[in-house]
PDB file of N, CA and C in Angstrom:
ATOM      1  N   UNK A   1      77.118 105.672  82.864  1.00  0.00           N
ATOM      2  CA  UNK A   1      77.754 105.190  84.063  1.00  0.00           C
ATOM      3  C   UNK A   1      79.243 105.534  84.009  1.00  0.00           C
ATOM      4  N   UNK A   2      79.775 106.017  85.226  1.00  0.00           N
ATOM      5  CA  UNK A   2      81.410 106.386  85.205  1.00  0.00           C
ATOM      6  C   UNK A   2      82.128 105.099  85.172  1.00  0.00           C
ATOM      7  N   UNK A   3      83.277 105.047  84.987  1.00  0.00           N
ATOM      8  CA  UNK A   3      84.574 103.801  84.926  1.00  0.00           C
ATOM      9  C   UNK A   3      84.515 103.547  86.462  1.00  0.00           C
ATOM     10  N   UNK A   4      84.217 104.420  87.337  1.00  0.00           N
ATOM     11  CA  UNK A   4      84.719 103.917  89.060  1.00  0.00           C
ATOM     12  C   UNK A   4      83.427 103.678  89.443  1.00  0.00           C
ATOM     13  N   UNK A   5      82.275 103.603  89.441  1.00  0.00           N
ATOM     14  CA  UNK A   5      80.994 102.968  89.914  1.00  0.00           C
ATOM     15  C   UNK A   5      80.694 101.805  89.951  1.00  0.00           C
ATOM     16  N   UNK A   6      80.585 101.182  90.366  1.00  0.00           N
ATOM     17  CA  UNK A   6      80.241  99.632  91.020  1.00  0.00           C
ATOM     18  C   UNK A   6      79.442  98.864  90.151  1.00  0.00           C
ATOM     19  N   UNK A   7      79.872  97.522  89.360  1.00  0.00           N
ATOM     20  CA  UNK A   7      79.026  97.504  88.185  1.00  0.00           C
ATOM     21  C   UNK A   7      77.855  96.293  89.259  1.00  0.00           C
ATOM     22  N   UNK A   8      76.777  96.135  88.242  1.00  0.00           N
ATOM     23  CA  UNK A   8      75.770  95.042  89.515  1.00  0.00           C
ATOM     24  C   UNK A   8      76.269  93.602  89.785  1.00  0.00           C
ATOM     25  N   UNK A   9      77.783  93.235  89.490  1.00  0.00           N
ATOM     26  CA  UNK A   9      78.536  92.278  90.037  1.00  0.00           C
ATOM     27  C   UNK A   9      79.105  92.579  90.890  1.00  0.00           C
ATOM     28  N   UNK A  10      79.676  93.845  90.977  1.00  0.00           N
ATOM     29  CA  UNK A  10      80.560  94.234  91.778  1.00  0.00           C
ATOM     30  C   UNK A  10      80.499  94.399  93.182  1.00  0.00           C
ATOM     31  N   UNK A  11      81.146  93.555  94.551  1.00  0.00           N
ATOM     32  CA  UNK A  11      80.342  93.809  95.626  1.00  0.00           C
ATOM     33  C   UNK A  11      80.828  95.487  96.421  1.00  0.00           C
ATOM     34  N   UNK A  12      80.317  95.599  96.945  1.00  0.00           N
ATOM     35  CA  UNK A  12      79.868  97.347  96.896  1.00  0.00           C
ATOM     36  C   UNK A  12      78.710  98.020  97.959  1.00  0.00           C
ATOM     37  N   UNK A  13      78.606  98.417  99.600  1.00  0.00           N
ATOM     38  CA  UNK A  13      78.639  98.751 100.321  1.00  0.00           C
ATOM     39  C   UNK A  13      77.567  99.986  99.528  1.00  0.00           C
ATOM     40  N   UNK A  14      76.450 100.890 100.520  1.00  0.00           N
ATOM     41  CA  UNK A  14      75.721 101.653 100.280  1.00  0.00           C
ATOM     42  C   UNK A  14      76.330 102.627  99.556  1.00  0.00           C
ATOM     43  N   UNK A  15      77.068 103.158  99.467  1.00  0.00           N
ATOM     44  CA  UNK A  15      78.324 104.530  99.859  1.00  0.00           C
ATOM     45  C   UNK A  15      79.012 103.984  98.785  1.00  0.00           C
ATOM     46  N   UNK A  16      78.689 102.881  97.928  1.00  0.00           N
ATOM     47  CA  UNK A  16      79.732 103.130  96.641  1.00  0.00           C
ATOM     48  C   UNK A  16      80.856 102.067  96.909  1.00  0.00           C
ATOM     49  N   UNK A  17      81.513 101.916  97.812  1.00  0.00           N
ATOM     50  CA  UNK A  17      82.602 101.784  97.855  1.00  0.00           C
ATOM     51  C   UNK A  17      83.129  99.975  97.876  1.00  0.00           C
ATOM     52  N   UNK A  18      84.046  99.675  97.377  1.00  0.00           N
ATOM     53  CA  UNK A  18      84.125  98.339  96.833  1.00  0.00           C
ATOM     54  C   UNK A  18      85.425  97.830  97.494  1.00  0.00           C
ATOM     55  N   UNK A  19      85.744  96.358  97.439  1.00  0.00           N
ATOM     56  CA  UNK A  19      86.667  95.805  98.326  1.00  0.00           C
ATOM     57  C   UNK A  19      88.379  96.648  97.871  1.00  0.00           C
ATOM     58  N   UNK A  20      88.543  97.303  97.289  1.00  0.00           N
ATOM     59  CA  UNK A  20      89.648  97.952  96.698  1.00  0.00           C
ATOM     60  C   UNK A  20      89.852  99.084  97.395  1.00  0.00           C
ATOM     61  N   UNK A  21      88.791  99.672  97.464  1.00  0.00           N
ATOM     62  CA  UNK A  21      88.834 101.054  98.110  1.00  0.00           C
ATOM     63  C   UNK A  21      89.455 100.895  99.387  1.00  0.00           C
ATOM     64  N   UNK A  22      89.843 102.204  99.798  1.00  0.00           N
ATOM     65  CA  UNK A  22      90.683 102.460 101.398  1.00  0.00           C
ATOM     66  C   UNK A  22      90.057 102.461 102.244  1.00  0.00           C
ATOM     67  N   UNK A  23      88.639 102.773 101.941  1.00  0.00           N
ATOM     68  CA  UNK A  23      87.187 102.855 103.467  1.00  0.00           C
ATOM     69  C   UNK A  23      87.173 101.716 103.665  1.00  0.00           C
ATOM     70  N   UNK A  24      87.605 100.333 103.110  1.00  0.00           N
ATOM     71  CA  UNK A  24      87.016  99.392 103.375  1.00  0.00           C
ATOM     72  C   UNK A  24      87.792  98.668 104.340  1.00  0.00           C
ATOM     73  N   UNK A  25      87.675  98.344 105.680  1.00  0.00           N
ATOM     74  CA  UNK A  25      88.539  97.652 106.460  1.00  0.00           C
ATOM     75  C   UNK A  25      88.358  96.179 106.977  1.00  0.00           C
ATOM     76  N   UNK A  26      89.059  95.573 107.458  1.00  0.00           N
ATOM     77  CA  UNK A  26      89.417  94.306 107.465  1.00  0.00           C
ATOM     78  C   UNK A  26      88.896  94.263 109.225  1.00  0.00           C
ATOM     79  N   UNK A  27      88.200  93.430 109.829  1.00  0.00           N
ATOM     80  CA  UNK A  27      87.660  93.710 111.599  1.00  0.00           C
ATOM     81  C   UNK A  27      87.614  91.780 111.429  1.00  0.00           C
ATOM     82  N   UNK A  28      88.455  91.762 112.501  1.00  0.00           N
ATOM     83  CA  UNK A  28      88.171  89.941 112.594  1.00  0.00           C
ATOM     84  C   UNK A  28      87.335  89.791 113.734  1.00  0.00           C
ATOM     85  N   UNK A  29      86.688  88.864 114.132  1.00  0.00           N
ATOM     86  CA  UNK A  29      85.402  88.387 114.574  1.00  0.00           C
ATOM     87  C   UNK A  29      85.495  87.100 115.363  1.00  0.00           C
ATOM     88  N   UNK A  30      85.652  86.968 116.878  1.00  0.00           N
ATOM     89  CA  UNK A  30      85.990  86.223 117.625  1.00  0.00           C
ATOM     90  C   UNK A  30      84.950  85.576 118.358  1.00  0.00           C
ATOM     91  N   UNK A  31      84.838  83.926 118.093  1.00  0.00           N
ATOM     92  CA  UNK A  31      83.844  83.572 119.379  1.00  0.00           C
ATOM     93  C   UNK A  31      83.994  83.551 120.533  1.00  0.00           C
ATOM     94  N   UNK A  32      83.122  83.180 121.464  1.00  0.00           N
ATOM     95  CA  UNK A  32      83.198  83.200 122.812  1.00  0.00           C
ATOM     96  C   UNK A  32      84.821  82.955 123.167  1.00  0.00           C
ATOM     97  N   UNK A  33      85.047  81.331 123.048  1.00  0.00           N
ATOM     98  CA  UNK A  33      86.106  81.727 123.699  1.00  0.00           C
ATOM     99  C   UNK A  33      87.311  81.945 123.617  1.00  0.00           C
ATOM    100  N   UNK A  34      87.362  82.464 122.461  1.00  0.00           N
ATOM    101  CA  UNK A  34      88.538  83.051 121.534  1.00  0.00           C
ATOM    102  C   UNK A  34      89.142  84.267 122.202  1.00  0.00           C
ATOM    103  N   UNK A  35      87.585  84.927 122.688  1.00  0.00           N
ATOM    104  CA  UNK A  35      87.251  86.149 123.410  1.00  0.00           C
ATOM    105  C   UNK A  35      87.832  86.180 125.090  1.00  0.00           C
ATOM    106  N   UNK A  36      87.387  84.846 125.327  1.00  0.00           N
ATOM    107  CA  UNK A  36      88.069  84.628 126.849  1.00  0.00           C
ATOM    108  C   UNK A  36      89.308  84.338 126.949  1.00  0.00           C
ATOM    109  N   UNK A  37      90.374  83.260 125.879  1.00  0.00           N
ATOM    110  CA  UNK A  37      91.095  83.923 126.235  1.00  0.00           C
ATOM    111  C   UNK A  37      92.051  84.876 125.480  1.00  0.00           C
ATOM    112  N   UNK A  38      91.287  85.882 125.002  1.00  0.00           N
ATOM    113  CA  UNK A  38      91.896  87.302 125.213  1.00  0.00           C
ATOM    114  C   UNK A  38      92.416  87.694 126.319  1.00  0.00           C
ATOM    115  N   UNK A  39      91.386  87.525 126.975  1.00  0.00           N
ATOM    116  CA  UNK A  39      91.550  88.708 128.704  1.00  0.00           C
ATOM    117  C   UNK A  39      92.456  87.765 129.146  1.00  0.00           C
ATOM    118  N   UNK A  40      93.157  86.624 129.073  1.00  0.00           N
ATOM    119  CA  UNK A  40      94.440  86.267 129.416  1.00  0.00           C
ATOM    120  C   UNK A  40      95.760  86.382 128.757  1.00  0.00           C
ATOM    121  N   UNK A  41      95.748  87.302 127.382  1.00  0.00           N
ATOM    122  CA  UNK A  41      96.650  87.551 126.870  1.00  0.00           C
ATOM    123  C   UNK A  41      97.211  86.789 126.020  1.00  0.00           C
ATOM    124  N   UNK A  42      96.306  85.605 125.537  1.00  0.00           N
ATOM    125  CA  UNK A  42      96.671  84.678 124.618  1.00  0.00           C
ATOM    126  C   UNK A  42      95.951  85.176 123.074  1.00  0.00           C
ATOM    127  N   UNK A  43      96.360  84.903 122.266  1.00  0.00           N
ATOM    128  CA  UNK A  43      95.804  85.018 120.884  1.00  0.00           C
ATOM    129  C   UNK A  43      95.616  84.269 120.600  1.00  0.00           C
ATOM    130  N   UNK A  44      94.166  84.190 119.586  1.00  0.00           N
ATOM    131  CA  UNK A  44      93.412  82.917 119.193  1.00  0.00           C
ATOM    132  C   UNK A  44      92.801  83.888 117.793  1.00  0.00           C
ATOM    133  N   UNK A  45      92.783  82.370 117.007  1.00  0.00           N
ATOM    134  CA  UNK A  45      92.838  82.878 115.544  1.00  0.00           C
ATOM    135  C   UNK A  45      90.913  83.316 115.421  1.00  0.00           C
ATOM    136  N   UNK A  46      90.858  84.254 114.765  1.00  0.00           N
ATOM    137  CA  UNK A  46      89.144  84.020 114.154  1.00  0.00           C
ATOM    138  C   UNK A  46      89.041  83.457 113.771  1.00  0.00           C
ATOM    139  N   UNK A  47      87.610  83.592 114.197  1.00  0.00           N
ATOM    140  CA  UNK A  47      86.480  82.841 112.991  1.00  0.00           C
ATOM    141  C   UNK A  47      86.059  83.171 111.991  1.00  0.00           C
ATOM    142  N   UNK A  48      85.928  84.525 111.611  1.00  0.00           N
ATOM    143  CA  UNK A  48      85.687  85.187 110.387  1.00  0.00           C
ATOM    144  C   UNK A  48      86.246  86.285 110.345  1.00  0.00           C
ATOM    145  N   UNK A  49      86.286  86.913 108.904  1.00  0.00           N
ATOM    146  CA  UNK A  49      86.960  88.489 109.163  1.00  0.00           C
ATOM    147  C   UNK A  49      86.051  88.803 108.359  1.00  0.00           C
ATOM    148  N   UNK A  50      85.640  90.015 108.538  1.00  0.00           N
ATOM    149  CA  UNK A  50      84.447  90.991 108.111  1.00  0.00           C
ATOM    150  C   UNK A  50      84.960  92.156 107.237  1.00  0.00           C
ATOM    151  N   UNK A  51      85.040  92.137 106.277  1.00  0.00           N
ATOM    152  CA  UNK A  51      85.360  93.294 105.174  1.00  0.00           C
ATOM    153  C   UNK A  51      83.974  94.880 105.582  1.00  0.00           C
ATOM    154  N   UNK A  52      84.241  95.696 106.566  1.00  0.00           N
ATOM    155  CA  UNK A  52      83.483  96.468 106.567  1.00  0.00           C
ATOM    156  C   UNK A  52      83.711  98.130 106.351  1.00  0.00           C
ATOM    157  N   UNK A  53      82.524  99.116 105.332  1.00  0.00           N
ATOM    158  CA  UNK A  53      82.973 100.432 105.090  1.00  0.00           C
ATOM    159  C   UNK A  53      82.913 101.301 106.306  1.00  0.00           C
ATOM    160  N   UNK A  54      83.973 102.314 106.341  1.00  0.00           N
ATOM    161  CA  UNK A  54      83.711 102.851 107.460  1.00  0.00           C
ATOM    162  C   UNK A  54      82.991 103.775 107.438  1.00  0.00           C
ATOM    163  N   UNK A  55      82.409 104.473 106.356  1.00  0.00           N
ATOM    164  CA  UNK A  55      81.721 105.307 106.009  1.00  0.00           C
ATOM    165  C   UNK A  55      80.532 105.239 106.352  1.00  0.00           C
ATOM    166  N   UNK A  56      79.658 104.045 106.054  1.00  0.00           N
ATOM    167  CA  UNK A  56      78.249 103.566 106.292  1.00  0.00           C
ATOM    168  C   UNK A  56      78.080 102.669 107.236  1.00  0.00           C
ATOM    169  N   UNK A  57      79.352 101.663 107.643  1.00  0.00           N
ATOM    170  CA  UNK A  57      79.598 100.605 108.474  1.00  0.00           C
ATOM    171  C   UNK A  57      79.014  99.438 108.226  1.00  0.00           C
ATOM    172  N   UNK A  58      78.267  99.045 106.374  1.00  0.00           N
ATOM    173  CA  UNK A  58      77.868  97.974 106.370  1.00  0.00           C
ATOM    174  C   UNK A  58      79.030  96.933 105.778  1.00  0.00           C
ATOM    175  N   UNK A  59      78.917  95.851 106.446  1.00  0.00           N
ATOM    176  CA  UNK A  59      79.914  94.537 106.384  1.00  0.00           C
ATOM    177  C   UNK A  59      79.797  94.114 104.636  1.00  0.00           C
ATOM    178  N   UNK A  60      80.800  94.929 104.071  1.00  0.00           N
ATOM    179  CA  UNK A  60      80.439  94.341 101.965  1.00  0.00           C
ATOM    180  C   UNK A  60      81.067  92.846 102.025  1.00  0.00           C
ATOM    181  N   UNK A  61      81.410  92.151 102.825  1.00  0.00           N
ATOM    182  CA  UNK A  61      81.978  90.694 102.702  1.00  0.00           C
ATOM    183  C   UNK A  61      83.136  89.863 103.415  1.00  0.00           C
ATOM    184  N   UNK A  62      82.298  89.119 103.991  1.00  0.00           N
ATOM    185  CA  UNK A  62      82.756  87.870 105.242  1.00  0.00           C
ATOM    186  C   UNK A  62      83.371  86.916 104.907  1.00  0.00           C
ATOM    187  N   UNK A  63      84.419  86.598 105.067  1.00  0.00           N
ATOM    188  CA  UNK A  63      84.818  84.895 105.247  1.00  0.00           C
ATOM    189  C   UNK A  63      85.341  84.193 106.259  1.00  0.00           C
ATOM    190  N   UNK A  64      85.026  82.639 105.955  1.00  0.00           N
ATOM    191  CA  UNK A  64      85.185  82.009 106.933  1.00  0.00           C
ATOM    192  C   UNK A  64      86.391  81.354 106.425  1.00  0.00           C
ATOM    193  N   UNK A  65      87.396  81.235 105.179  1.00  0.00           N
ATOM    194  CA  UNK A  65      87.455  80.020 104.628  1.00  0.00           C
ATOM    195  C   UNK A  65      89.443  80.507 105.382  1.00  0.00           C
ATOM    196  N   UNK A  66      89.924  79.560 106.005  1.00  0.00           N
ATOM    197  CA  UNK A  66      90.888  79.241 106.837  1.00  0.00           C
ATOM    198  C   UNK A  66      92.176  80.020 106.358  1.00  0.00           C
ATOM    199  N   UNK A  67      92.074  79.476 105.099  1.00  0.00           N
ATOM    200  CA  UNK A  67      93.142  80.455 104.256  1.00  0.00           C
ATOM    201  C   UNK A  67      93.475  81.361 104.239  1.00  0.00           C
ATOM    202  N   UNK A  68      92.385  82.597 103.851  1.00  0.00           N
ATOM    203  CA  UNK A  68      92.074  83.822 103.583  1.00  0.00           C
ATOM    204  C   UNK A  68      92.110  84.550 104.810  1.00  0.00           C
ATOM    205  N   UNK A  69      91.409  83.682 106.484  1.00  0.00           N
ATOM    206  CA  UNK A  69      91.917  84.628 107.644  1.00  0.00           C
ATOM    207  C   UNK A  69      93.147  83.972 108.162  1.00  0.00           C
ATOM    208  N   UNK A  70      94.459  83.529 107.699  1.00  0.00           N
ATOM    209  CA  UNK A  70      95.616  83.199 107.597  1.00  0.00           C
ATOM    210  C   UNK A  70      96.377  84.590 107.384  1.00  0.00           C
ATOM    211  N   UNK A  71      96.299  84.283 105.984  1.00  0.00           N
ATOM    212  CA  UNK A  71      96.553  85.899 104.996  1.00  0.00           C
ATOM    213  C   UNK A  71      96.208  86.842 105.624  1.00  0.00           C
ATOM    214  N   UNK A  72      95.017  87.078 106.450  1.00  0.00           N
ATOM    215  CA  UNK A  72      94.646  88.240 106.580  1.00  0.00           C
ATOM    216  C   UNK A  72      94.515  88.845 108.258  1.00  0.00           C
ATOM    217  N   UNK A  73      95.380  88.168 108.589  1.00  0.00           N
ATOM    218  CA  UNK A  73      95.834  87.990 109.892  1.00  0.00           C
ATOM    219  C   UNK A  73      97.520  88.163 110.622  1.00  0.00           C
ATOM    220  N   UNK A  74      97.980  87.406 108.969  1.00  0.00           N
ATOM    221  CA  UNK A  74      99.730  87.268 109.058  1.00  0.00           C
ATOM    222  C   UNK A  74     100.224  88.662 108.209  1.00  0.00           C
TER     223      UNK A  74
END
């Protein structure tokens, strides 16, 4: 096994690629009416942010926890 391959802890997307890597992007995730009011030009915090590769486009890891879409928002 190479030093950069994904060990079976490691979370890690079809395509290899792990929360470190550059494919991996940050997409926050809005409910309904977080969504509504968008279209009035207000910002409203998510509900989750979705760690997803862009390569394969599967979501390697979600959170909900308040903190983390703080951080990952500011």
């Amino acid at each position: 096994m190479r030093d950069d391959e994904p060990t079976p802890v490691t979370i890690a997307c079809g395509c290899k690629r792990t929360l470190s890597d550059g494919a991996i992007v940050r997409e926050p995730a809005y409910g309904f009416f977080a969504n509504l009011t968008l279209l009035f030009g207000v910002t409203a915090a998510p509900r989750r942010i979705d760690y997803r590769c862009v390569q394969c486009g599967k979501v390697v890891w979600a959170t909900s926890d308040p903190k983390a879409i703080k951080d990952a928002t500011h």
